[in-house]
Protein backbone atom coordinates (compact mmCIF):
# COMPACT_ATOMS: atom_id res chain seq x y z
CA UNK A 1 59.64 -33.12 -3.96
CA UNK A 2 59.96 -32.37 -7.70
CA UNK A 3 56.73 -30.58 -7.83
CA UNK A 4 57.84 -28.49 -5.15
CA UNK A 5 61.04 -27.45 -6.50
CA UNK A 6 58.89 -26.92 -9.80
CA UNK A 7 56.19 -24.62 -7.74
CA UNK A 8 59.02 -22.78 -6.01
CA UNK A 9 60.81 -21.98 -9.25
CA UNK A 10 57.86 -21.07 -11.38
CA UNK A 11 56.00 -19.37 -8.72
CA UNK A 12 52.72 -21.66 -9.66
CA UNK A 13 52.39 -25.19 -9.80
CA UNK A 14 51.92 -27.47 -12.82
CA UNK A 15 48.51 -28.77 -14.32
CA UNK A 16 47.59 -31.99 -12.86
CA UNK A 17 44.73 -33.58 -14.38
CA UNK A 18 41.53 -34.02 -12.83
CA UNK A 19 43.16 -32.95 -9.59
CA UNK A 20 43.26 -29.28 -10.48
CA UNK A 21 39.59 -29.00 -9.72
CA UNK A 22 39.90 -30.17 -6.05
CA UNK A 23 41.59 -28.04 -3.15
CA UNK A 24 42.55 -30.37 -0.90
CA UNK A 25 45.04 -31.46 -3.31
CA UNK A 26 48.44 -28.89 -2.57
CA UNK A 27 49.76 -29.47 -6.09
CA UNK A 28 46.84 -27.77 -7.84
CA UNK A 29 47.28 -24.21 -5.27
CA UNK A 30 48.37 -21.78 -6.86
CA UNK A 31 51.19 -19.21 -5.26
CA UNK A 32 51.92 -15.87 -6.84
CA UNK A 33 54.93 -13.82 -6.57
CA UNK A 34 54.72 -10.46 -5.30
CA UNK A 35 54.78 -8.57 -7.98
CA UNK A 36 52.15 -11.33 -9.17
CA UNK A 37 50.16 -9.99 -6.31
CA UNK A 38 49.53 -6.66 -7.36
CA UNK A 39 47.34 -8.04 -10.65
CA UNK A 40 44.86 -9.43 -8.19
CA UNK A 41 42.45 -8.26 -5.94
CA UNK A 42 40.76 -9.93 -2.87
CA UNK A 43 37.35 -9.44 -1.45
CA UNK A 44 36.28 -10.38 2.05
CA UNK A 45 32.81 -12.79 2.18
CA UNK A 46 30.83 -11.36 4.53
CA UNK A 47 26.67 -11.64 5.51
CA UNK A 48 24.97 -9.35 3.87
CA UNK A 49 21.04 -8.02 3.15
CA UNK A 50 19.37 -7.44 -0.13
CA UNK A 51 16.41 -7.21 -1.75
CA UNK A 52 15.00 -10.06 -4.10
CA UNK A 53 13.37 -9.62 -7.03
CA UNK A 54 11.76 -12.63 -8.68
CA UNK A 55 11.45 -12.52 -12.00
CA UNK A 56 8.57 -14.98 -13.66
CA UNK A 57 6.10 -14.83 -16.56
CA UNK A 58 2.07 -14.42 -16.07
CA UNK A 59 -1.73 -14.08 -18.08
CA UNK A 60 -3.46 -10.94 -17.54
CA UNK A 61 -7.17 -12.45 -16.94
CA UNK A 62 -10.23 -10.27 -15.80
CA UNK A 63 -10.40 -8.57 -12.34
CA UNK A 64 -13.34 -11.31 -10.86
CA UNK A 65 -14.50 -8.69 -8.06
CA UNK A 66 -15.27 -6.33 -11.03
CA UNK A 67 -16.46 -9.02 -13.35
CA UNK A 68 -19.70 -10.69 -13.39
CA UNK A 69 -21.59 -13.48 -16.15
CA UNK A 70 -25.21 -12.52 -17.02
CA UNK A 71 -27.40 -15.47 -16.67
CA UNK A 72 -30.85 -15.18 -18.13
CA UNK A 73 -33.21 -14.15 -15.27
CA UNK A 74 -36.71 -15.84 -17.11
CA UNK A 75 -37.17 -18.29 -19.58
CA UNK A 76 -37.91 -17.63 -23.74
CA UNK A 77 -36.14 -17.57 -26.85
CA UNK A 78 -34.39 -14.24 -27.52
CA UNK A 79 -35.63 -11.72 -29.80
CA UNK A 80 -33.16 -8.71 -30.26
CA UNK A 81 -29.81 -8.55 -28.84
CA UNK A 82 -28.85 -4.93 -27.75
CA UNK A 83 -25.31 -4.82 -27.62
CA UNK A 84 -22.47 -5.72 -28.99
CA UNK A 85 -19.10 -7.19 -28.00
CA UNK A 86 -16.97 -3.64 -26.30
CA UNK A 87 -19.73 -1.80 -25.69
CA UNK A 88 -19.49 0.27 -22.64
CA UNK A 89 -22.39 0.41 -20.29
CA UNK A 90 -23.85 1.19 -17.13
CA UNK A 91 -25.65 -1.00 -14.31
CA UNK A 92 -29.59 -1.34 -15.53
CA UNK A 93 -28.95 -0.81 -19.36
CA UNK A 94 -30.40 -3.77 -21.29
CA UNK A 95 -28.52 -6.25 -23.08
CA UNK A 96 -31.22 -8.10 -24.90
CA UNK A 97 -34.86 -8.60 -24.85
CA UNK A 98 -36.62 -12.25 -24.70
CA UNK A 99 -40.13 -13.58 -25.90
CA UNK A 100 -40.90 -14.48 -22.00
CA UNK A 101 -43.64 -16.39 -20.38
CA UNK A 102 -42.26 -16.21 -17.04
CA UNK A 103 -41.86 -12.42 -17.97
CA UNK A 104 -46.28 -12.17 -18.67
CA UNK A 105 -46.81 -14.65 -15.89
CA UNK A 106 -45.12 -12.28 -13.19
CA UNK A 107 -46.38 -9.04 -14.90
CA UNK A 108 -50.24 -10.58 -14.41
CA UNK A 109 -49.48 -12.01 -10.91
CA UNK A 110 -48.52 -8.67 -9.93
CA UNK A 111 -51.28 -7.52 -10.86
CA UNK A 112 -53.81 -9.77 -9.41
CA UNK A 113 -51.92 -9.57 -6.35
CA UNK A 114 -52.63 -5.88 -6.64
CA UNK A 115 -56.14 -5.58 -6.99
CA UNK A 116 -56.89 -8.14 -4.58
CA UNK A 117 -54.79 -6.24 -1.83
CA UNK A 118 -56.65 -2.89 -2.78
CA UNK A 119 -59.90 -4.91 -2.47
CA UNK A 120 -58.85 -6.84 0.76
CA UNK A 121 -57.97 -3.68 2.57
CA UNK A 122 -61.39 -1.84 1.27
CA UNK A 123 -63.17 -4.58 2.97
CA UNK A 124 -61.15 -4.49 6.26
CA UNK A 125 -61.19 -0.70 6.67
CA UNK A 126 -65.13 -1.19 6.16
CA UNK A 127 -65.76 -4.04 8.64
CA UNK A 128 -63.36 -2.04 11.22
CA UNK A 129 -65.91 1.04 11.08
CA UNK A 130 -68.62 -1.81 11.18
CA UNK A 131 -67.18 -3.13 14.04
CA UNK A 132 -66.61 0.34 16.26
CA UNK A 133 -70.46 0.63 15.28
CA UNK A 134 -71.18 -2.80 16.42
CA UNK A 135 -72.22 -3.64 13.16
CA UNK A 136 -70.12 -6.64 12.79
CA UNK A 137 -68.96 -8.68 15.51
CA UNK A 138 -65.14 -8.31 16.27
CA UNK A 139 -64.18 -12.22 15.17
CA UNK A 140 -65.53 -11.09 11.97
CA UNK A 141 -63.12 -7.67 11.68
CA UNK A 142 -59.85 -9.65 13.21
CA UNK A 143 -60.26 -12.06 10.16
CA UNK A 144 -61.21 -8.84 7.44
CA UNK A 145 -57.49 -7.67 9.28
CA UNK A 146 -55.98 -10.94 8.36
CA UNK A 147 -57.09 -11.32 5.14
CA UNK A 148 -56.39 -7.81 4.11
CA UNK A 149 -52.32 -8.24 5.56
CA UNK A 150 -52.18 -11.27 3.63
CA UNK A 151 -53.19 -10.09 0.15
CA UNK A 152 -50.58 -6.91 1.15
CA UNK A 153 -48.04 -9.79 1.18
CA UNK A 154 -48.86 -11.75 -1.34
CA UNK A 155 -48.32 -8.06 -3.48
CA UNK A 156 -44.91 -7.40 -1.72
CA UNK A 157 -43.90 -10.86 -3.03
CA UNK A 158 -45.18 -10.19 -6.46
CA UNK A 159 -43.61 -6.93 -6.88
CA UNK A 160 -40.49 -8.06 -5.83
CA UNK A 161 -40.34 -10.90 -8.65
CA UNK A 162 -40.75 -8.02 -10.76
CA UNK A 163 -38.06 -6.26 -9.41
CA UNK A 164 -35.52 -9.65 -9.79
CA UNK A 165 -37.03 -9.84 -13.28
CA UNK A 166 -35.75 -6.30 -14.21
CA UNK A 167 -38.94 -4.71 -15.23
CA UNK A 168 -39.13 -1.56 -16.47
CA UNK A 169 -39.81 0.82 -12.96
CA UNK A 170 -41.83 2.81 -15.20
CA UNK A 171 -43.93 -0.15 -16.10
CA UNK A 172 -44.14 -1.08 -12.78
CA UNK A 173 -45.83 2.71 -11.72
CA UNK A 174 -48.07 1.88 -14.83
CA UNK A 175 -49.16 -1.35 -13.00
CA UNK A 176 -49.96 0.25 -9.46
CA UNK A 177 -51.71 3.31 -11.47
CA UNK A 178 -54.06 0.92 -13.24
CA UNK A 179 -52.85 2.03 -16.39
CA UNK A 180 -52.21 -0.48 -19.63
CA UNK A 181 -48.82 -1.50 -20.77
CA UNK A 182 -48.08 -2.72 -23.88
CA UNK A 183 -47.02 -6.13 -24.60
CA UNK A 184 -44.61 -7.29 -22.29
CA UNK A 185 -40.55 -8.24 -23.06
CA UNK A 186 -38.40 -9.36 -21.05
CA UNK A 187 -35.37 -7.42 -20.58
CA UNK A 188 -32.15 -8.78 -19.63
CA UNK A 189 -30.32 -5.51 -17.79
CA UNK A 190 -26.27 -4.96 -16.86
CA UNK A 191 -25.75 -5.81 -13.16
CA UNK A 192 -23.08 -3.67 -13.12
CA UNK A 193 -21.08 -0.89 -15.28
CA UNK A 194 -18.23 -1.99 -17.45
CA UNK A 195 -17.58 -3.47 -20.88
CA UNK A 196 -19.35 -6.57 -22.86
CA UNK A 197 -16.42 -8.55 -23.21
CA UNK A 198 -18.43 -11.52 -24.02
CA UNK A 199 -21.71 -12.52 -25.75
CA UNK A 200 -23.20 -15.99 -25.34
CA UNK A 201 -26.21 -15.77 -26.93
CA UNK A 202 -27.67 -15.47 -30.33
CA UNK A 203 -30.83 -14.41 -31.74
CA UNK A 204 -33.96 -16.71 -31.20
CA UNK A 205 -31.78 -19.04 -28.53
CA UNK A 206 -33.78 -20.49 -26.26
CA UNK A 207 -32.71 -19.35 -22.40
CA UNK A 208 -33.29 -21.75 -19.29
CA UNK A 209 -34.11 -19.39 -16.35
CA UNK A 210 -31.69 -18.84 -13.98
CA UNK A 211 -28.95 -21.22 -15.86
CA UNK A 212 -28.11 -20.13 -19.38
CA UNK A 213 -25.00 -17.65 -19.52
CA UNK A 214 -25.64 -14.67 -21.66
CA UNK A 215 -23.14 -11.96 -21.68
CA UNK A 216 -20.11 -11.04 -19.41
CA UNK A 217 -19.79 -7.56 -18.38
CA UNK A 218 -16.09 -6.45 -16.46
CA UNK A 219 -14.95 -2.97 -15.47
CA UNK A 220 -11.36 -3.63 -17.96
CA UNK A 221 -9.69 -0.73 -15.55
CA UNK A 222 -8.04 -2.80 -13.01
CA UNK A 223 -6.89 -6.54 -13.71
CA UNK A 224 -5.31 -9.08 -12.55
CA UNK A 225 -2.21 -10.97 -13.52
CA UNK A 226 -1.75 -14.50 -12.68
CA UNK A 227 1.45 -15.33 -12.14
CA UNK A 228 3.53 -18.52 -11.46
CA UNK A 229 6.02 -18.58 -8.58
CA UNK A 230 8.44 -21.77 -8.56
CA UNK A 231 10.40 -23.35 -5.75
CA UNK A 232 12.18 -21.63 -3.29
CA UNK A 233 11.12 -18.59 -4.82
CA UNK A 234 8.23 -19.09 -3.00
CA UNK A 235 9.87 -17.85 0.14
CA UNK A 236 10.53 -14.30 -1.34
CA UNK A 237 7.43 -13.52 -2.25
CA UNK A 238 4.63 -11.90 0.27
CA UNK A 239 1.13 -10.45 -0.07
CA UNK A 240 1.42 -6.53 -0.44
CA UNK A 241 4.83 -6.64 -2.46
CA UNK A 242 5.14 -4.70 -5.17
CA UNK A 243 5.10 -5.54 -8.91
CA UNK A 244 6.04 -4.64 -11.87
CA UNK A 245 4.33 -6.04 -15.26
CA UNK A 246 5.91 -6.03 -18.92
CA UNK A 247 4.20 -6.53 -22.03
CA UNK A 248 7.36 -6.17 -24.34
CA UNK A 249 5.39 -3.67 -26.62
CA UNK A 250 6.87 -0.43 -26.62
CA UNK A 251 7.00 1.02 -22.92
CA UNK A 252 3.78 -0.19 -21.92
CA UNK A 253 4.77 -1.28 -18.50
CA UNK A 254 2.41 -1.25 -15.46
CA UNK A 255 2.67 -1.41 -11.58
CA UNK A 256 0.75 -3.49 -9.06
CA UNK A 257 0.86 -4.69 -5.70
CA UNK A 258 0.76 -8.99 -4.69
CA UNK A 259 -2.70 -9.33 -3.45
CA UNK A 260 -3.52 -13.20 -3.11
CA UNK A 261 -0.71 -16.41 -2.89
CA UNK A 262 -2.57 -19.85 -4.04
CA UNK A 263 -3.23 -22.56 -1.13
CA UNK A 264 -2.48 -25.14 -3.84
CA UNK A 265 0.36 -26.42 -6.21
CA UNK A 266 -0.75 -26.52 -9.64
CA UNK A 267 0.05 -30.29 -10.30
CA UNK A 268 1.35 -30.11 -13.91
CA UNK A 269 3.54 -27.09 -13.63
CA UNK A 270 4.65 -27.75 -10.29
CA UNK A 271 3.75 -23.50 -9.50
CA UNK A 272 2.01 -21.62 -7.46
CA UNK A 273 -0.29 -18.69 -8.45
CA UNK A 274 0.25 -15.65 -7.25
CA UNK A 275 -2.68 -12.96 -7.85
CA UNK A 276 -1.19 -9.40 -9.06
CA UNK A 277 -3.79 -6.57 -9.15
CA UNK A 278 -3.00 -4.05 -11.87
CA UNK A 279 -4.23 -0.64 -12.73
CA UNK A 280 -5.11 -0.74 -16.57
CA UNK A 281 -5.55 3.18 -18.33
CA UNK A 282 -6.70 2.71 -21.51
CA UNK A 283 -7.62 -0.84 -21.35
CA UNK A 284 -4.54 -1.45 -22.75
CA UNK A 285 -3.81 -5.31 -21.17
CA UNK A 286 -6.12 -8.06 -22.66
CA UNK A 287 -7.42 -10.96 -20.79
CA UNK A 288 -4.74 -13.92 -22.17
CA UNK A 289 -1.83 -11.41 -22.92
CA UNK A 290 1.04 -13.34 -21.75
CA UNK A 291 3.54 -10.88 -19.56
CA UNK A 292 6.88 -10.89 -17.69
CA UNK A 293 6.39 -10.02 -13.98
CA UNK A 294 8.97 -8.40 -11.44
CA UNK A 295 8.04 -9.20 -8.09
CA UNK A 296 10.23 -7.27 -5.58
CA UNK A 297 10.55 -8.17 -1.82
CA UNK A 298 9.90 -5.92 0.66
CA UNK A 299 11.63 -7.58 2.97
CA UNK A 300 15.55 -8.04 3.57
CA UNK A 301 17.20 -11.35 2.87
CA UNK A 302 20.77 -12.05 4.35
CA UNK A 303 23.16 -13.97 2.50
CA UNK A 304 26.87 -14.19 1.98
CA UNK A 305 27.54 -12.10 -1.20
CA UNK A 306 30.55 -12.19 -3.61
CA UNK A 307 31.46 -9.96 -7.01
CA UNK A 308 30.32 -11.69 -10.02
CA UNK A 309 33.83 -10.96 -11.59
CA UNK A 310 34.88 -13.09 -9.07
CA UNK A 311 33.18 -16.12 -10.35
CA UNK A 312 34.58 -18.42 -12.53
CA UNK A 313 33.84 -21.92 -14.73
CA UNK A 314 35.63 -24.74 -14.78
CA UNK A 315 35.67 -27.55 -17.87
CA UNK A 316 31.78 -28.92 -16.81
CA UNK A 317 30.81 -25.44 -16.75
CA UNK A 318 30.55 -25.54 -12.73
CA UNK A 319 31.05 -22.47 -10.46
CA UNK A 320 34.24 -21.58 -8.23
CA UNK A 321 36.18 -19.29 -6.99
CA UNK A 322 39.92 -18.98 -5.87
CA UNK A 323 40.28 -18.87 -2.30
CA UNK A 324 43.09 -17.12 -0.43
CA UNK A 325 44.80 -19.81 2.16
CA UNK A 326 46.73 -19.31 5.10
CA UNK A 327 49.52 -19.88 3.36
CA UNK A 328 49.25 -17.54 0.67
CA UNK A 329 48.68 -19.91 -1.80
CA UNK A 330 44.72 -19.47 -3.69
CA UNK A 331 42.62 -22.87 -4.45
CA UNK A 332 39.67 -23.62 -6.27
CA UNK A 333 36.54 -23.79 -4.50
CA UNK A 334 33.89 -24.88 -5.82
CA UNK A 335 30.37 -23.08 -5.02
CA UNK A 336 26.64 -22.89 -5.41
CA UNK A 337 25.53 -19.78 -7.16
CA UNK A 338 21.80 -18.38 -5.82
CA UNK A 339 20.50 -15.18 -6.61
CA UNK A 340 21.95 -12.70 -8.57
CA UNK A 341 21.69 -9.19 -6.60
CA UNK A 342 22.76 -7.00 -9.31
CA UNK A 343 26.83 -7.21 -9.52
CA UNK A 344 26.75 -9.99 -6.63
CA UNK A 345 25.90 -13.42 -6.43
CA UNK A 346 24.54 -14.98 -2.93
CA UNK A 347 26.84 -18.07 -2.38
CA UNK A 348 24.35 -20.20 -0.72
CA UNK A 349 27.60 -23.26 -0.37
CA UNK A 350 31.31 -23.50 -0.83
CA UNK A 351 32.13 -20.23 1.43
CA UNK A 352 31.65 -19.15 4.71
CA UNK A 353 32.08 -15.45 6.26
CA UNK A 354 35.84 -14.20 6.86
CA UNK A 355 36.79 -16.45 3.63
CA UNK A 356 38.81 -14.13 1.02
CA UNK A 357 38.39 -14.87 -2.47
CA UNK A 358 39.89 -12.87 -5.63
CA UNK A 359 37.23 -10.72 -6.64
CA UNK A 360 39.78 -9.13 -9.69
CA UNK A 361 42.34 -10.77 -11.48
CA UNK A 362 40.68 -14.75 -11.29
CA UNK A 363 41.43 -15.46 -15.21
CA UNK A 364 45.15 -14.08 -13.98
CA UNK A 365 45.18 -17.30 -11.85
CA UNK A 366 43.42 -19.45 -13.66
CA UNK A 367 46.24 -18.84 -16.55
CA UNK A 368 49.05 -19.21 -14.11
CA UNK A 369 47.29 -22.61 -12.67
CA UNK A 370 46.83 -24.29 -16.34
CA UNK A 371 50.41 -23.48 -17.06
């Protein structure tokens, strides 16, 4: 009865120890006299949509579709490399040239496969005249026929080793022309156009066919950015968002769209990767640059939004708000802050829609209440 007489005098009630925190407890409401009133303002919780935007950090690493590792096609120890480390070049140019056996041994199949194709098909053209002369019998021209397809094969095959091996075209016309060529280098070629962004071999290195790594060649104008996604974000984020990327230097920001979410959890960071394809002018981002990424959702999320002037801290540095009672006292309610929405928070616990808190005026209270 004495701390109602004391409320009802004062116009707010006293400070009450630990009790001030919890609003069941009608000693630690607060009521405010009219002209009280008019410092405050209230704001009605309602649902409402927004857009999230997650904000996360990410590595810029090399756009795989557009990036490929050189291994060496024959066997030798290198002899001249041909480029070096940011050159720009185009699919077919070489890269280095190897002392290769493999490289003479195909060269001189192919052409033993040549001339005993040429000769093969002499003989069958020959025994097929024969034969519509009956001057051979016809077992005899079916198996000239054979033998000639076969050796026409066994060039095919032998041409096309060439072809894997990267051989010169020009040597190759030399070949079927039955001209010389001089001594014969292997050459290891660019699979595709882009930059040498790595080189993995050095001069007089012996190279294991088909195994040894030797350069990596990427096209540096699109890249990706892996970036890590945590928790609940997870939720929020959707293949085909778009993205924003920020290196902190100058205004070198860049745009991109979400193109791949990981399957897995990475077990020691407890993320998920989520694949950002970026366009790069001027190969300005380097594979390892650490960024900041802005992931914003397409689609609407509802929540139950409040002002963030409305939200205040208590002595553990917790949330709450004051809440307007039927009795036109205000409590403290305490409440779980989620995403921040520009000037809003979504209250994700604590309120529930047609709840009015005081959206202006909450340190007003807060003063009156610790009176």
């Amino acid at each position: 009865m004495a701390a109602a007489t004391i409320v009802s005098f004062t116009g707010c009630s006293p400070k009450n120890g630990s009790n001030v925190e919890t609003s069941s407890v009608t000693v630690s409401n607060v009521t405010l006299a009219a002209a009280q009133r008019e410092k405050i303002h209230l704001y009605a919780v309602a649902p409402s949509k927004f857009r999230k935007t997650t904000e996360t950090t990410g590595t810029v690493d090399f756009d795989n579709d557009q990036a490929t590792t050189v291994l060496a096609p024959f066997g030798g120890p290198v002899s001249r490399l041909l480029v070096s480390l940011g050159d720009q070049v185009k699919a077919g140019d070489p890269l280095a040239t190897v002392d290769s056996p493999d490289f003479a041994a195909a060269i001189s199949a192919y052409r033993k496969a040549l001339a005993t194709a040429q000769t093969a098909r002499r003989v069958a053209d020959m025994d097929k005249d024969l034969f519509q002369h009956n001057g051979v019998a016809q077992r005899e021209e079916e198996q000239a026929q054979t033998d000639a397809a076969n050796a026409e094969a066994d060039r095919d095959a032998a041409l096309q080793t060439l072809v894997s091996l990267n051989v010169d075209p020009q040597a190759i016309t030399d070949l079927q022309a039955g001209r010389p060529i001089s001594r014969p280098a292997g050459i290891i070629r660019s699979p595709i156009a882009g930059t040498v962004v790595e080189k993995l071999i050095t001069p007089g290195e012996l190279l294991t066919t088909g195994s040894t790594p030797c350069f990596t060649v990427a096209d540096l104008s699109r890249v990706w950015v892996m970036a890590h996604i945590f928790g609940s974000d997870l939720a929020s984020v959707n293949v085909g968002d778009p993205a924003e990327v920020e290196t902190g230097i100058a205004t070198n920001n860049f745009s991109g769209t979400v193109d791949n979410i990981s399957a897995l959890v990475n077990p020691d960071t407890r993320s998920v990767l989520v694949r950002v394809v970026i366009k790069n002018p001027g190969e300005f981002l380097k594979k390892q640059m650490f960024v900041r990424v802005l992931i914003h959702a397409r689609e609407d999320s509802t929540g139950l939004l409040v002002p963030v002037s409305g939200i205040l801290r208590d002595d553990e540095n917790l949330p709450f708000v004051y809440l307007a009672l039927p009795d036109s006292s205000f409590a403290r309610r305490r409440v779980t802050l989620g995403y921040r929405a520009d000037d809003r928070y979504d209250i994700t616990s604590g309120l529930k829609a047609g709840d009015q808190i005081v959206a202006e005026g909450g340190l007003f209270v807060q003063f009156l209440q610790n009176q």
